[in-house]
PDB file of N, CA and C in Angstrom:
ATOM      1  N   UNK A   1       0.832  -1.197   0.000  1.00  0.00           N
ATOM      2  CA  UNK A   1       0.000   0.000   0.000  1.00  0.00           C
ATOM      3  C   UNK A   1       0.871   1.253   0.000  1.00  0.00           C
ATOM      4  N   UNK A   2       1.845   1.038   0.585  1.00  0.00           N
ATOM      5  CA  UNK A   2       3.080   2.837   0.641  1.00  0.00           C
ATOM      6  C   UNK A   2       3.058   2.952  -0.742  1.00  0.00           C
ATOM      7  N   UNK A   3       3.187   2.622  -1.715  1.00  0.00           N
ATOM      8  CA  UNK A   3       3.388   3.166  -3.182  1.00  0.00           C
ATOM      9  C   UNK A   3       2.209   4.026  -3.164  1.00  0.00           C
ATOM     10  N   UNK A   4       0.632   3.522  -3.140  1.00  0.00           N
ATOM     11  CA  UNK A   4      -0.278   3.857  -3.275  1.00  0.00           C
ATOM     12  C   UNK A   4      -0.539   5.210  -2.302  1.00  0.00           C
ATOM     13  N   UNK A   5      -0.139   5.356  -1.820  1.00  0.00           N
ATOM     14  CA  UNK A   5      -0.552   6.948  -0.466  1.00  0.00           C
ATOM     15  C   UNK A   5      -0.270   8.085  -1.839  1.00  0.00           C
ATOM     16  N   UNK A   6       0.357   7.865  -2.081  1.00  0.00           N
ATOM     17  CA  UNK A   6       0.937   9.221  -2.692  1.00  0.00           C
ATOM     18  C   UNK A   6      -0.544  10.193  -3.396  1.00  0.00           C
ATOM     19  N   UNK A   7      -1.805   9.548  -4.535  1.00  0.00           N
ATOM     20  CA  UNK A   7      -2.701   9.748  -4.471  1.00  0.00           C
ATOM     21  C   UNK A   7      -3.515  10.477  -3.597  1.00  0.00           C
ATOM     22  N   UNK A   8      -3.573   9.533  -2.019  1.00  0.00           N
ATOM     23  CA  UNK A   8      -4.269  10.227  -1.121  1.00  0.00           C
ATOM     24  C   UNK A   8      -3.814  10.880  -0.543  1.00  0.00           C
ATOM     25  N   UNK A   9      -2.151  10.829   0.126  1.00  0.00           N
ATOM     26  CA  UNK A   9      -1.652  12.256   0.332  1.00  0.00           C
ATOM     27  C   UNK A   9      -1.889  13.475  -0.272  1.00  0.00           C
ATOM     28  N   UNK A  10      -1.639  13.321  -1.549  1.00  0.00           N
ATOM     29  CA  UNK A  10      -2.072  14.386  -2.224  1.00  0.00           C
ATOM     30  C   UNK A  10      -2.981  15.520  -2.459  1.00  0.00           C
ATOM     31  N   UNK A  11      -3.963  14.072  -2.436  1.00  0.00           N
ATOM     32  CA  UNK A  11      -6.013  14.678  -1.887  1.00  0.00           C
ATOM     33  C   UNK A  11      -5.885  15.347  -0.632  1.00  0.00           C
ATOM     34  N   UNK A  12      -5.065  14.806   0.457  1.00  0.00           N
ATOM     35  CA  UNK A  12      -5.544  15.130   1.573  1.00  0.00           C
ATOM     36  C   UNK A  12      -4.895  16.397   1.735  1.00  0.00           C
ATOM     37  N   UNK A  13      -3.949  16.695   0.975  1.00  0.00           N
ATOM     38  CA  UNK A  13      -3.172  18.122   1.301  1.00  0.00           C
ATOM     39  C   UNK A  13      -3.817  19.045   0.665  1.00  0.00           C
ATOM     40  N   UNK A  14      -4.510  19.017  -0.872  1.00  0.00           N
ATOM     41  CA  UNK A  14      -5.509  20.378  -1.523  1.00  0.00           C
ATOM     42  C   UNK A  14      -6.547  20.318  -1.249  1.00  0.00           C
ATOM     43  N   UNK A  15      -7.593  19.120  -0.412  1.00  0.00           N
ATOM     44  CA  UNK A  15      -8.467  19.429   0.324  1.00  0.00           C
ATOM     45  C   UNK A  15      -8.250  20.005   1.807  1.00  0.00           C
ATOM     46  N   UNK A  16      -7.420  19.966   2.477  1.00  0.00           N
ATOM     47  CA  UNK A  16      -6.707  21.243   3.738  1.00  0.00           C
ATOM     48  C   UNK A  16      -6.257  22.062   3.072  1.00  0.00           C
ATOM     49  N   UNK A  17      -6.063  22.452   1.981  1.00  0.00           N
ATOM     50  CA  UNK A  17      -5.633  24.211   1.599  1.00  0.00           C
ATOM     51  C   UNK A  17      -7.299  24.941   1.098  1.00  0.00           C
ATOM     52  N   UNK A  18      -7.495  24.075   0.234  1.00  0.00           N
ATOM     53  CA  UNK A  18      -8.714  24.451   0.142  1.00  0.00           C
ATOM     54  C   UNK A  18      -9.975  25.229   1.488  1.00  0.00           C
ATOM     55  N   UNK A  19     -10.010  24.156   2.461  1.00  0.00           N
ATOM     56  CA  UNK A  19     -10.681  23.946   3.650  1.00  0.00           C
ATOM     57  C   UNK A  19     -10.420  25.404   4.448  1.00  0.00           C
ATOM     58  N   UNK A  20      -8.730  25.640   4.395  1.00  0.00           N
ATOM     59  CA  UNK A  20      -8.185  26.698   4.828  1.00  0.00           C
ATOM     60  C   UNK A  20      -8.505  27.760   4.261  1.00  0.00           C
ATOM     61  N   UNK A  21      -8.522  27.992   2.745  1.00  0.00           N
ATOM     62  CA  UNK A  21      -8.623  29.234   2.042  1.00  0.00           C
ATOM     63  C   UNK A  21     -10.322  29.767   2.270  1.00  0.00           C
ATOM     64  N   UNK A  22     -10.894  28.388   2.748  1.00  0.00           N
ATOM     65  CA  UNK A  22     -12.458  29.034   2.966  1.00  0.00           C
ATOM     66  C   UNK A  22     -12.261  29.615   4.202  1.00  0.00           C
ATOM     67  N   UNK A  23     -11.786  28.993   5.332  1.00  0.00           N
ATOM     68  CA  UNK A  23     -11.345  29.648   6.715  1.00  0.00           C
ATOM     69  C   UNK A  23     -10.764  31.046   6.842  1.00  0.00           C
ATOM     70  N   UNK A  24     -10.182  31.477   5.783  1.00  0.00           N
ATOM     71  CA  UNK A  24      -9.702  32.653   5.247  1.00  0.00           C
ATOM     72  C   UNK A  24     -10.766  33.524   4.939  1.00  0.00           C
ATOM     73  N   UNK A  25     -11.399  33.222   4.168  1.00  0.00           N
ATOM     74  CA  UNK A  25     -12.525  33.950   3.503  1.00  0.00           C
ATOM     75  C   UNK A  25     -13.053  35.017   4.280  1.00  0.00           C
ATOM     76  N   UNK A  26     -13.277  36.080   3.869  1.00  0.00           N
ATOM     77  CA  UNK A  26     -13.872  37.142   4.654  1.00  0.00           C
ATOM     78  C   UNK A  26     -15.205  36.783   4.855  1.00  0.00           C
ATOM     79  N   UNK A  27     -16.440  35.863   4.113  1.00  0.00           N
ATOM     80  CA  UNK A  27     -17.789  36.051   4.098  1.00  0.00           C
ATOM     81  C   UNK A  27     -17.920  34.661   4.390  1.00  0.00           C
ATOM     82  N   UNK A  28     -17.695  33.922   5.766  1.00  0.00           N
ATOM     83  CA  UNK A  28     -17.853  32.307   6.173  1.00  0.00           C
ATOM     84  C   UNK A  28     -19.310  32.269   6.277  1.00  0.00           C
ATOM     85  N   UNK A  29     -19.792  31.006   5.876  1.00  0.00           N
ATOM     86  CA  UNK A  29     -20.995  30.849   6.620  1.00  0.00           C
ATOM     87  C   UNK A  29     -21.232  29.561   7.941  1.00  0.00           C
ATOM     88  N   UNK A  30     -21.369  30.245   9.125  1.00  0.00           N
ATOM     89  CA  UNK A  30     -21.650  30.053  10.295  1.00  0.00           C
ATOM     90  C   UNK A  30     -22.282  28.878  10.709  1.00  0.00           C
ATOM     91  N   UNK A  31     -22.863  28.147   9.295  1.00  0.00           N
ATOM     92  CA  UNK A  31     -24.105  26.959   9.841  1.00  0.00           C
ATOM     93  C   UNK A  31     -22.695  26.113   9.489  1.00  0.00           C
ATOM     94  N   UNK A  32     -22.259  26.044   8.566  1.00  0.00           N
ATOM     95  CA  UNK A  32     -20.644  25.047   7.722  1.00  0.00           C
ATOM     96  C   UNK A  32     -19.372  25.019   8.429  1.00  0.00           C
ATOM     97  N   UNK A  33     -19.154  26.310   9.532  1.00  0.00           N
ATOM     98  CA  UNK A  33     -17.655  26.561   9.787  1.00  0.00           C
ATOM     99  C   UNK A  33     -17.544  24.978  10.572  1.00  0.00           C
ATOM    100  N   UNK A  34     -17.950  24.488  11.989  1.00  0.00           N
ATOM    101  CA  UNK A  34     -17.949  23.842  12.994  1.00  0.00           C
ATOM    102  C   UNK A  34     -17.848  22.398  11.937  1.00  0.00           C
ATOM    103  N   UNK A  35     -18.315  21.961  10.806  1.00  0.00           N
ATOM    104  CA  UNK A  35     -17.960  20.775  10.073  1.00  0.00           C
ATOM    105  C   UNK A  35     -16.194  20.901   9.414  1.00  0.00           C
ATOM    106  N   UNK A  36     -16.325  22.217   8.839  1.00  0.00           N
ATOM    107  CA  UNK A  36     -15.222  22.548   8.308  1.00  0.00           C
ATOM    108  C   UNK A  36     -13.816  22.094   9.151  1.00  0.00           C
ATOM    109  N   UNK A  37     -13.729  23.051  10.394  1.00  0.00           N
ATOM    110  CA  UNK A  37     -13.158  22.999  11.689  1.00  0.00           C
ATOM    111  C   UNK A  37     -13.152  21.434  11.777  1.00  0.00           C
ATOM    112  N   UNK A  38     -13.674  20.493  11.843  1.00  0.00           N
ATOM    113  CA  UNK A  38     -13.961  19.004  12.314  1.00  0.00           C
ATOM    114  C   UNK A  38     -12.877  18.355  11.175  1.00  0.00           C
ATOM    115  N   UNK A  39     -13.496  18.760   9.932  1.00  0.00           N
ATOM    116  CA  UNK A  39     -12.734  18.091   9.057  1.00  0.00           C
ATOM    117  C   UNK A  39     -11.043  18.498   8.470  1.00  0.00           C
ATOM    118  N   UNK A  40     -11.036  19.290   9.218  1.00  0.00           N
ATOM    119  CA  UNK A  40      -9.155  20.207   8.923  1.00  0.00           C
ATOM    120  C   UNK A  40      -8.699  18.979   9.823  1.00  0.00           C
ATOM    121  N   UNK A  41      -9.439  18.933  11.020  1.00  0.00           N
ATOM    122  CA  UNK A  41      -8.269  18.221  12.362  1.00  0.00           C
ATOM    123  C   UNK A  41      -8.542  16.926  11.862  1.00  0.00           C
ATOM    124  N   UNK A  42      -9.248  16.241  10.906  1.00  0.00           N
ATOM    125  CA  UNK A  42      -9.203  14.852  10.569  1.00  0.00           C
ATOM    126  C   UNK A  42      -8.233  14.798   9.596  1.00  0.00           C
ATOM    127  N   UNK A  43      -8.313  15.630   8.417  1.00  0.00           N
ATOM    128  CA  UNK A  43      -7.562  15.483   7.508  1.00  0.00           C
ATOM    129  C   UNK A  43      -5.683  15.789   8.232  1.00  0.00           C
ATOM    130  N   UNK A  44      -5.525  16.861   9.143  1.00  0.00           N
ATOM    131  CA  UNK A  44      -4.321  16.756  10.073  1.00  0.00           C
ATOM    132  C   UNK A  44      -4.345  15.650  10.956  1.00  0.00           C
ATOM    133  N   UNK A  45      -4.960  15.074  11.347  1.00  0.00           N
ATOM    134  CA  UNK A  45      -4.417  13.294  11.902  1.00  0.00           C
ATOM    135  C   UNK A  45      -4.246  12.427  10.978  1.00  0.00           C
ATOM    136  N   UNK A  46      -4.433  12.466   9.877  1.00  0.00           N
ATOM    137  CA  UNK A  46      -4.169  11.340   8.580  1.00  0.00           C
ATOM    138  C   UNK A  46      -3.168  12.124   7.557  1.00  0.00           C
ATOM    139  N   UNK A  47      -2.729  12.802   8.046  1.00  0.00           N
ATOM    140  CA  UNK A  47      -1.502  13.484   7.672  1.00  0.00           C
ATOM    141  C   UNK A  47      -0.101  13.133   8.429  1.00  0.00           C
ATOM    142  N   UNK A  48      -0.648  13.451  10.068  1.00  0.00           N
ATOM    143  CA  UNK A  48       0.440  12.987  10.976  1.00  0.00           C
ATOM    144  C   UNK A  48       0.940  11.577  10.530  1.00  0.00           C
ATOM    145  N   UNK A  49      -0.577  10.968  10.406  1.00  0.00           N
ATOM    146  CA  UNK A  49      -0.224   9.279  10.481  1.00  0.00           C
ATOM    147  C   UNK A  49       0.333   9.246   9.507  1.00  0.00           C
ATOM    148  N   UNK A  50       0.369   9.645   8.266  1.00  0.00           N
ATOM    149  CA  UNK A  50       1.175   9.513   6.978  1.00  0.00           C
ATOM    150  C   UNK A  50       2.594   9.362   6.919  1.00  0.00           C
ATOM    151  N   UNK A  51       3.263  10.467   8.073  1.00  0.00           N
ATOM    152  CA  UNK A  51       4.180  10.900   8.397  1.00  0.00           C
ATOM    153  C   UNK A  51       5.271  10.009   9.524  1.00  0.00           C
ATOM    154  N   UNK A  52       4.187   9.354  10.209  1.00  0.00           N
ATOM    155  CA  UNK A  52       4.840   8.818  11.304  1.00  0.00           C
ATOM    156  C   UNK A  52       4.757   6.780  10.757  1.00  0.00           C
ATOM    157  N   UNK A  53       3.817   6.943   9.511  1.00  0.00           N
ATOM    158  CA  UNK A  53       3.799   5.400   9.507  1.00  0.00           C
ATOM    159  C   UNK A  53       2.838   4.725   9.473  1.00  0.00           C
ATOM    160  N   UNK A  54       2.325   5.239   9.833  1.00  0.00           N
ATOM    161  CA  UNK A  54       0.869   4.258  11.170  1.00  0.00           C
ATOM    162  C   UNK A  54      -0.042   4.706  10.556  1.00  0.00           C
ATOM    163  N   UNK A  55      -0.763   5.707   9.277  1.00  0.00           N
ATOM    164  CA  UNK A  55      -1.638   5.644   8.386  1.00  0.00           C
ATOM    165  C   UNK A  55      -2.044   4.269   7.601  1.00  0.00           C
ATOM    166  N   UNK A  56      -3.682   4.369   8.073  1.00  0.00           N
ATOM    167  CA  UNK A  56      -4.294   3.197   7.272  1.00  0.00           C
ATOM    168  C   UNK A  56      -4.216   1.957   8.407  1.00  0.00           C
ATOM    169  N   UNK A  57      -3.934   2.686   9.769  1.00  0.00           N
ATOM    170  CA  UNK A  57      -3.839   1.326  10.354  1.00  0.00           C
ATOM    171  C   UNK A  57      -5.344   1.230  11.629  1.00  0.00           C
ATOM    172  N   UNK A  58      -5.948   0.380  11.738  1.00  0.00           N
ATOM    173  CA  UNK A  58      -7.482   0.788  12.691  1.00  0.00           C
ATOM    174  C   UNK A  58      -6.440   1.149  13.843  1.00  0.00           C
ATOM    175  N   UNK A  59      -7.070   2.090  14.686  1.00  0.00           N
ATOM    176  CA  UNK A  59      -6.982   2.570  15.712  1.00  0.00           C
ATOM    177  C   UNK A  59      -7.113   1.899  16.898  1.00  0.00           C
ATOM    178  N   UNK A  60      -8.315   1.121  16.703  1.00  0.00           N
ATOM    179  CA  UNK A  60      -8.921  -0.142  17.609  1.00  0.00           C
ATOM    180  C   UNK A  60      -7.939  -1.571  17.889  1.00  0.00           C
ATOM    181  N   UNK A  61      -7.837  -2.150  16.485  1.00  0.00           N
ATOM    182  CA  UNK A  61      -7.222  -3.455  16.382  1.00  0.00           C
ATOM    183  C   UNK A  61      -5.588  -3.199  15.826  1.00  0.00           C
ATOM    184  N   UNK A  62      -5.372  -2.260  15.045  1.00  0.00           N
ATOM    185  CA  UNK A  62      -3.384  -2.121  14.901  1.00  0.00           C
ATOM    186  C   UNK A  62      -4.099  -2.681  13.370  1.00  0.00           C
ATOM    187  N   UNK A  63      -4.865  -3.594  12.743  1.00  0.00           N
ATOM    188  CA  UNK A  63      -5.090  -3.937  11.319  1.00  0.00           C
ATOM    189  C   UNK A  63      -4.874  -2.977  10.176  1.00  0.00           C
ATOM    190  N   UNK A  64      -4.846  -3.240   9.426  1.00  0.00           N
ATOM    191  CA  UNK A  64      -5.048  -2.288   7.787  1.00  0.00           C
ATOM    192  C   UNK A  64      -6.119  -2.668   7.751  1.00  0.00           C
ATOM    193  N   UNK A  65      -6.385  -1.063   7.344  1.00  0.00           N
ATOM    194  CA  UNK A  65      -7.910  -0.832   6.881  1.00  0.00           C
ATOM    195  C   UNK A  65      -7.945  -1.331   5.465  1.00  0.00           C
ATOM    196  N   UNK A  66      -8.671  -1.542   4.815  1.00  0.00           N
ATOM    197  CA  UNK A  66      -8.510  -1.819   2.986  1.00  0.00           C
ATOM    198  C   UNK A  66      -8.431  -0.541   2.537  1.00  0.00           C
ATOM    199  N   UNK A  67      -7.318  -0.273   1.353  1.00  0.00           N
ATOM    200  CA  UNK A  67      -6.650   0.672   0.347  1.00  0.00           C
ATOM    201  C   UNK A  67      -8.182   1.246  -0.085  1.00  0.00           C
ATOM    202  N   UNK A  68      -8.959   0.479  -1.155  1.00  0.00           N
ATOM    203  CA  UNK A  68     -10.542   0.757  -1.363  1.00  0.00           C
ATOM    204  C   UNK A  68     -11.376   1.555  -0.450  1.00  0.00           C
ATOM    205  N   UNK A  69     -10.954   1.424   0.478  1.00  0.00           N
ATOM    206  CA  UNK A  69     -11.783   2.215   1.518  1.00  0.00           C
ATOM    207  C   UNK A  69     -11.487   3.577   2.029  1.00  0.00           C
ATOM    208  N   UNK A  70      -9.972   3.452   2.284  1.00  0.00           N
ATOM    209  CA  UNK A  70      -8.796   4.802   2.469  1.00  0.00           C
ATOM    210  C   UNK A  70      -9.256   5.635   1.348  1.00  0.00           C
ATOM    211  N   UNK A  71      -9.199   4.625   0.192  1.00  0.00           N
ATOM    212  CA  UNK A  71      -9.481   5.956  -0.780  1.00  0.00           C
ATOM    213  C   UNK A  71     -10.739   7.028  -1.161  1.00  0.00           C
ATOM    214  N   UNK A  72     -11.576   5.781  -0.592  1.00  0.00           N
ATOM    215  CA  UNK A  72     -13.205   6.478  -0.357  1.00  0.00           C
ATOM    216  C   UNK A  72     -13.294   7.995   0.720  1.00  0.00           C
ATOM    217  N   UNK A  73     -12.431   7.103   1.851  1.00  0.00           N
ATOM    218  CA  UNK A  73     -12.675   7.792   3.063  1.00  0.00           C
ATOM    219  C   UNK A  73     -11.411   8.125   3.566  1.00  0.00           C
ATOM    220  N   UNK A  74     -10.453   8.642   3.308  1.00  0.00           N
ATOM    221  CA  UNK A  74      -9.016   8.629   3.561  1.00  0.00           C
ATOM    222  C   UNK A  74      -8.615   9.186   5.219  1.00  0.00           C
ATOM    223  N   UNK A  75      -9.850   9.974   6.073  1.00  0.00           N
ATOM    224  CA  UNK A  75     -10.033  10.099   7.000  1.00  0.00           C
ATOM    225  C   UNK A  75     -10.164   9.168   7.884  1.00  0.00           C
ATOM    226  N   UNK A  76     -10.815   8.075   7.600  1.00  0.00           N
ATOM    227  CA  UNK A  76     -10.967   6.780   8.456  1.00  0.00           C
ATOM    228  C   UNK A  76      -9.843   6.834   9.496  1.00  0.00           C
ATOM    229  N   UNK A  77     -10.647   6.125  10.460  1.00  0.00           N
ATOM    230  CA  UNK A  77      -9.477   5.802  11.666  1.00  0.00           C
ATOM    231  C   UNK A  77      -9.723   4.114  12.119  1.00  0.00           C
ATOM    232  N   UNK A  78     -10.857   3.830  11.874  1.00  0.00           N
ATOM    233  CA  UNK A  78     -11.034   2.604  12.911  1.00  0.00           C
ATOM    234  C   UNK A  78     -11.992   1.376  11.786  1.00  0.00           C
ATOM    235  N   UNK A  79     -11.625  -0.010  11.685  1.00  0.00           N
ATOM    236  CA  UNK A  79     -12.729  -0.400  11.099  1.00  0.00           C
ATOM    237  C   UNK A  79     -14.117  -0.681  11.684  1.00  0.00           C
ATOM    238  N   UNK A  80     -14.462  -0.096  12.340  1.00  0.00           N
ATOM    239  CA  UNK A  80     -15.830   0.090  12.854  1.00  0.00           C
ATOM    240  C   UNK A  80     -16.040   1.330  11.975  1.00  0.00           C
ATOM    241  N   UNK A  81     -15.584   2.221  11.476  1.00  0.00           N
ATOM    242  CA  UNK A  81     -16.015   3.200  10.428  1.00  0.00           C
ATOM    243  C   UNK A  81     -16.163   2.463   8.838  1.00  0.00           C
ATOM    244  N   UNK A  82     -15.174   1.038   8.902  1.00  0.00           N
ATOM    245  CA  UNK A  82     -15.181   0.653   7.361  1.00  0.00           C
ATOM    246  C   UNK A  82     -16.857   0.198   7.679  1.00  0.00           C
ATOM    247  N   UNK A  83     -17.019  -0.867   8.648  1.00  0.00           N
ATOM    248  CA  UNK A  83     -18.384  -1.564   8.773  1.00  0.00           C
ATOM    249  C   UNK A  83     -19.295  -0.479   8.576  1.00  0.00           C
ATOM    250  N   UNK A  84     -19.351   0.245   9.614  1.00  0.00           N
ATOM    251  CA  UNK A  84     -20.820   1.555   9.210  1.00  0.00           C
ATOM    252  C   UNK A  84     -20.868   1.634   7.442  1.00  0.00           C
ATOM    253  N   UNK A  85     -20.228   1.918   6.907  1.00  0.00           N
ATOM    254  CA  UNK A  85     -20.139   2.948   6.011  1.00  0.00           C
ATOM    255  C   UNK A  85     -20.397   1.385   4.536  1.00  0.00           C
ATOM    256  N   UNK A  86     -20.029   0.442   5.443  1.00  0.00           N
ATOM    257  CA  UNK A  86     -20.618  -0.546   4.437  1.00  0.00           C
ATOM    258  C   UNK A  86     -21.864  -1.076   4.586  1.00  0.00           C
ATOM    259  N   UNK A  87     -22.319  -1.087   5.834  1.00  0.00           N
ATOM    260  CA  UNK A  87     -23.689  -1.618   5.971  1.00  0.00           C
ATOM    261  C   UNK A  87     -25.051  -0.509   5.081  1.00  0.00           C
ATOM    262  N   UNK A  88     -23.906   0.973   5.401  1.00  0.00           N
ATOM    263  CA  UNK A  88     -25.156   2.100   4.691  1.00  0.00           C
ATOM    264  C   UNK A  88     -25.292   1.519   3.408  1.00  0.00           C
ATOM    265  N   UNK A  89     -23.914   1.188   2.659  1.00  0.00           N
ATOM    266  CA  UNK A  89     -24.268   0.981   1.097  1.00  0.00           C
ATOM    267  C   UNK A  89     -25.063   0.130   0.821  1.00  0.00           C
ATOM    268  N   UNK A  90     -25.059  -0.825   1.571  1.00  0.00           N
ATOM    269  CA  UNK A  90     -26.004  -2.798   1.605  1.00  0.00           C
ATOM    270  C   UNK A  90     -27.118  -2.036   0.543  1.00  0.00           C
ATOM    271  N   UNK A  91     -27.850  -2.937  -0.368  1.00  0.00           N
ATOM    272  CA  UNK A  91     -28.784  -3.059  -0.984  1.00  0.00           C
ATOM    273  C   UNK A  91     -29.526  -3.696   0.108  1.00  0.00           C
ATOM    274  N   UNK A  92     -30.936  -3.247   0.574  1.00  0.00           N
ATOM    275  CA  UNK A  92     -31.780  -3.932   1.421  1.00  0.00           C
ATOM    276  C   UNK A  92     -32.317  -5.458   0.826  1.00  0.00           C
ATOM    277  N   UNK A  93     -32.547  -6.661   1.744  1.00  0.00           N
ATOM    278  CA  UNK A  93     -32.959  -7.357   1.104  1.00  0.00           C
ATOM    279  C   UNK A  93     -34.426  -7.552   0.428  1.00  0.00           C
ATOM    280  N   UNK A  94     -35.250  -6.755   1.053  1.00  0.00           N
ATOM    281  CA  UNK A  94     -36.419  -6.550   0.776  1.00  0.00           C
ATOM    282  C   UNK A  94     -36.912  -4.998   0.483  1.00  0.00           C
ATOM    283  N   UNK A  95     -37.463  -4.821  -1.448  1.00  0.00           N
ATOM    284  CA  UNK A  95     -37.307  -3.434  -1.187  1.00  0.00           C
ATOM    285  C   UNK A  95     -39.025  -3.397  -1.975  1.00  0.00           C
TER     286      UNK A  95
END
């Protein structure tokens, strides 16, 4: 998977400049900042982890998360976030 970061590093660094340049902005809107704010300090912990190694690894169990999923969600921390986020997609069995 280290070959592969480079992609989501990437993402994760012009979506924090981006994130920032709205934080900048003279005309914020007030209902968005507090998500915004949420998502800088996620995208800066999956930065650290990038840095130190330990990106892509659950938080919970020490496992790799799946690459497929990082790339969906490159924020992820734990696979209890891969499960949620797969059970939402499930096709119901009865529709």
């Amino acid at each position: 998977m280290e070959g592969n970061l480079d992609y989501i590093y990437n993402e994760l660094r012009e979506t924090r400049t981006e994130l920032l340049a709205y934080l900048n902005h003279s005309q914020k809107d007030e209902r968005i900042l507090q998500y915004i704010v949420d998502e800088l300090k996620d995208i800066e912990t999956a930065l650290e982890k990038m840095e130190f190694g330990e990106y892509g690894k659950c938080e919970i169990s020490g496992e790799s998360l799946p690459y497929e999923f990082l790339q969906r969600i490159p924020t992820a921390r734990s696979a209890v976030e891969v499960d949620q986020i797969e059970q939402y997609y499930r096709k119901p069995i009865y529709s």
